[in-house]
Protein backbone atom coordinates (compact mmCIF):
# COMPACT_ATOMS: atom_id res chain seq x y z
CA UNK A 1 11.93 90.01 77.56
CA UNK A 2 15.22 90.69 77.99
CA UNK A 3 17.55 91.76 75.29
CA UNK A 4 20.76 90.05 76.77
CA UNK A 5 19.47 87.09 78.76
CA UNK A 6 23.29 85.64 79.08
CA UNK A 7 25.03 88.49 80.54
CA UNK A 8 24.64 88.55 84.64
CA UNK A 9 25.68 91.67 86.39
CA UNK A 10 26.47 91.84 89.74
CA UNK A 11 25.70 94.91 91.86
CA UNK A 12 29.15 95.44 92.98
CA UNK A 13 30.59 95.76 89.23
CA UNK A 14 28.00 97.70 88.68
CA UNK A 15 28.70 100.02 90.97
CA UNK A 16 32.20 100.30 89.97
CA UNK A 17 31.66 100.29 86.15
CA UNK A 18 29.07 103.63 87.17
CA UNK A 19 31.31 105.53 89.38
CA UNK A 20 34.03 105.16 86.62
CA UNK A 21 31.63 107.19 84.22
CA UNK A 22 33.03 110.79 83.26
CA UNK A 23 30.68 112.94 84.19
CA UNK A 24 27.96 114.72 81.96
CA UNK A 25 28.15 117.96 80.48
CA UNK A 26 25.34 120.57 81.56
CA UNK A 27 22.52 120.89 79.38
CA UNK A 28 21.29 123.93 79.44
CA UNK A 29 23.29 127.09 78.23
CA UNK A 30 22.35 128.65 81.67
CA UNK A 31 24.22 126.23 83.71
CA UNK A 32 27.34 128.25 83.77
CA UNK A 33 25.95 131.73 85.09
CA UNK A 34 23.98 129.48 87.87
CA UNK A 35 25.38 131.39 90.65
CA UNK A 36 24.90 134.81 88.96
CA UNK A 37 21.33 133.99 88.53
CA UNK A 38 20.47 133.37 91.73
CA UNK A 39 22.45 136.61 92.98
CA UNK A 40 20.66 138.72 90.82
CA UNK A 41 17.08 136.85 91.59
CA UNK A 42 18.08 137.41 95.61
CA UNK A 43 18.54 141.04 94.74
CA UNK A 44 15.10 141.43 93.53
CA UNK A 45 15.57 141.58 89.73
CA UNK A 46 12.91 140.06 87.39
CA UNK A 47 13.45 137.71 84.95
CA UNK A 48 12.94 140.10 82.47
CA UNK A 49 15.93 142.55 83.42
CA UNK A 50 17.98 139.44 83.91
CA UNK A 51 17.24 138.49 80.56
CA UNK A 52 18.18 141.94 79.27
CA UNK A 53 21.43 141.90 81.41
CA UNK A 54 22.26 138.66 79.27
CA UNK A 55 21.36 139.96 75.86
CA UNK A 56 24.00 142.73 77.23
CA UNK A 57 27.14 141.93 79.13
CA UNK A 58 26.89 138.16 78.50
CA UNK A 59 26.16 138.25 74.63
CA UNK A 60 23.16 135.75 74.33
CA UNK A 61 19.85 136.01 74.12
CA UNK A 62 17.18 134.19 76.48
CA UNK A 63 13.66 134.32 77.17
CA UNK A 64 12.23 135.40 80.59
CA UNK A 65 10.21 132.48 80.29
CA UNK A 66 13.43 130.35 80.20
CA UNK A 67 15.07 132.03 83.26
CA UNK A 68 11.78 131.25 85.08
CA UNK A 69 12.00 127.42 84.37
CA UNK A 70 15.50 127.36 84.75
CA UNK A 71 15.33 128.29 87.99
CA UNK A 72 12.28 126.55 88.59
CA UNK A 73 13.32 123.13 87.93
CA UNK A 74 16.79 123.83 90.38
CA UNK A 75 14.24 125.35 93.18
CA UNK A 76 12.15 121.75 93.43
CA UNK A 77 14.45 120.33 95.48
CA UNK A 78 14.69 122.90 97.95
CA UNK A 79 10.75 122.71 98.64
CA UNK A 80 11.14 119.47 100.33
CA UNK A 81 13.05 121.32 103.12
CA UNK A 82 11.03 124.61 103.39
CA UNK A 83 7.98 123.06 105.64
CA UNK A 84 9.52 121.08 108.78
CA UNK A 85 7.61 120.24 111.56
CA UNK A 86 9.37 122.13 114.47
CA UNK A 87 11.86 119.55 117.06
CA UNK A 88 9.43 118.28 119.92
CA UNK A 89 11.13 120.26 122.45
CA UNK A 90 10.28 123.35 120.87
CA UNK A 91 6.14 122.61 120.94
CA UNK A 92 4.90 124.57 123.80
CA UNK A 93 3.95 122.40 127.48
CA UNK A 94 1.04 124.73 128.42
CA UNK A 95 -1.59 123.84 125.42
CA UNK A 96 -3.80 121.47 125.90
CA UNK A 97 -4.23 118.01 123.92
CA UNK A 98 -5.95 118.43 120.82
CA UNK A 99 -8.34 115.51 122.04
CA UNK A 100 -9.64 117.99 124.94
CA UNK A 101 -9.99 120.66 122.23
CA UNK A 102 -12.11 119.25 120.63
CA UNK A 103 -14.06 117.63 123.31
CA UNK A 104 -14.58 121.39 124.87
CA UNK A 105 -15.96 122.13 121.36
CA UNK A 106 -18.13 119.51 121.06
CA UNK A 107 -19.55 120.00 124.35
CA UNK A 108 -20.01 123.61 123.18
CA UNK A 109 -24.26 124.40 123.18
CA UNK A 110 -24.78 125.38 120.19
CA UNK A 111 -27.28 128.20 119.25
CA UNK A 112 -29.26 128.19 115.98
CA UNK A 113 -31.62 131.21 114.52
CA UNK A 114 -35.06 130.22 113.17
CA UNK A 115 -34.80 130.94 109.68
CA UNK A 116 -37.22 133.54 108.79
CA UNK A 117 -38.59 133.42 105.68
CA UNK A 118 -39.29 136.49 103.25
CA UNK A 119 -42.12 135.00 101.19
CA UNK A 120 -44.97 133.25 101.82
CA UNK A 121 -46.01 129.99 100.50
CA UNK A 122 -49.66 128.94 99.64
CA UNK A 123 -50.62 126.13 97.58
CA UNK A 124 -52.31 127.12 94.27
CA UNK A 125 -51.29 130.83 95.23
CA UNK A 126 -48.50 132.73 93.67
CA UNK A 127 -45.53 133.28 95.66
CA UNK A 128 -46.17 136.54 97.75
CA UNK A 129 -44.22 138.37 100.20
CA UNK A 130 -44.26 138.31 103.85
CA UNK A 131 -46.05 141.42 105.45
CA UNK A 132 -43.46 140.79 108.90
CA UNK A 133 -40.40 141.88 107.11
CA UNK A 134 -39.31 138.11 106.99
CA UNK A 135 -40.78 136.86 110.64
CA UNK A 136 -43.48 135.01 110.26
């Protein structure tokens, strides 16, 4: 259901029309001390003395709580980057496949321990312990 079924745009106007577009202003308040933020978070200082050293120098007041998201929201980005496989070069020759692996463990006896059981079970008797210390 289109609201203006007679006008046709084509990708290339488009385009142009967008990149004409003045850019838009910041919308939070914190935008502006962005940099000094993140200085002060690499130097170790909580959100909390950040905050205070706004309320301060800078003359405003904000929450922790808004620092944290602030900085939250900026940080999601980043993430994306943080876990990277390694270049193949870099994986070590020597180890062997993972397929072997887990054939040698598979092929691996394995051991179990009879369960010993600490009580003794009779029907129409009540549940009594066993006299082996839990061999039977």
């Amino acid at each position: 259901m289109d609201s203006h079924p007679d006008i046709t745009c084509e990708p290339t106007s488009l385009l142009l029309e967008l990149a004409s577009l003045p850019p838009k202003p910041p919308r939070s308040k914190l935008e502006p001390y962005r940099e000094l933020i993140r200085e002060l978070r690499r130097k170790g200082r909580t959100y909390r003395e950040v905050a205070r050293l706004f309320e301060e120098r800078v003359g405003f007041h904000v929450a922790p709580s808004t620092l944290h998201s602030f900085v939250k929201v900026r940080a999601r980005h980043r993430k994306q980057v943080q876990f990277e496989l390694p270049p193949v070069d870099v994986v070590r020759e020597s180890a062997p496949p993972s397929t072997s692996r887990v054939a040698a463990f598979k092929a691996k006896p394995t051991v179990q321990e009879e369960k010993r059981s600490r009580f003794v079970f009779r029907e129409n008797e009540p549940l009594t312990l066993s006299s082996q210390g839990g061999a039977q």
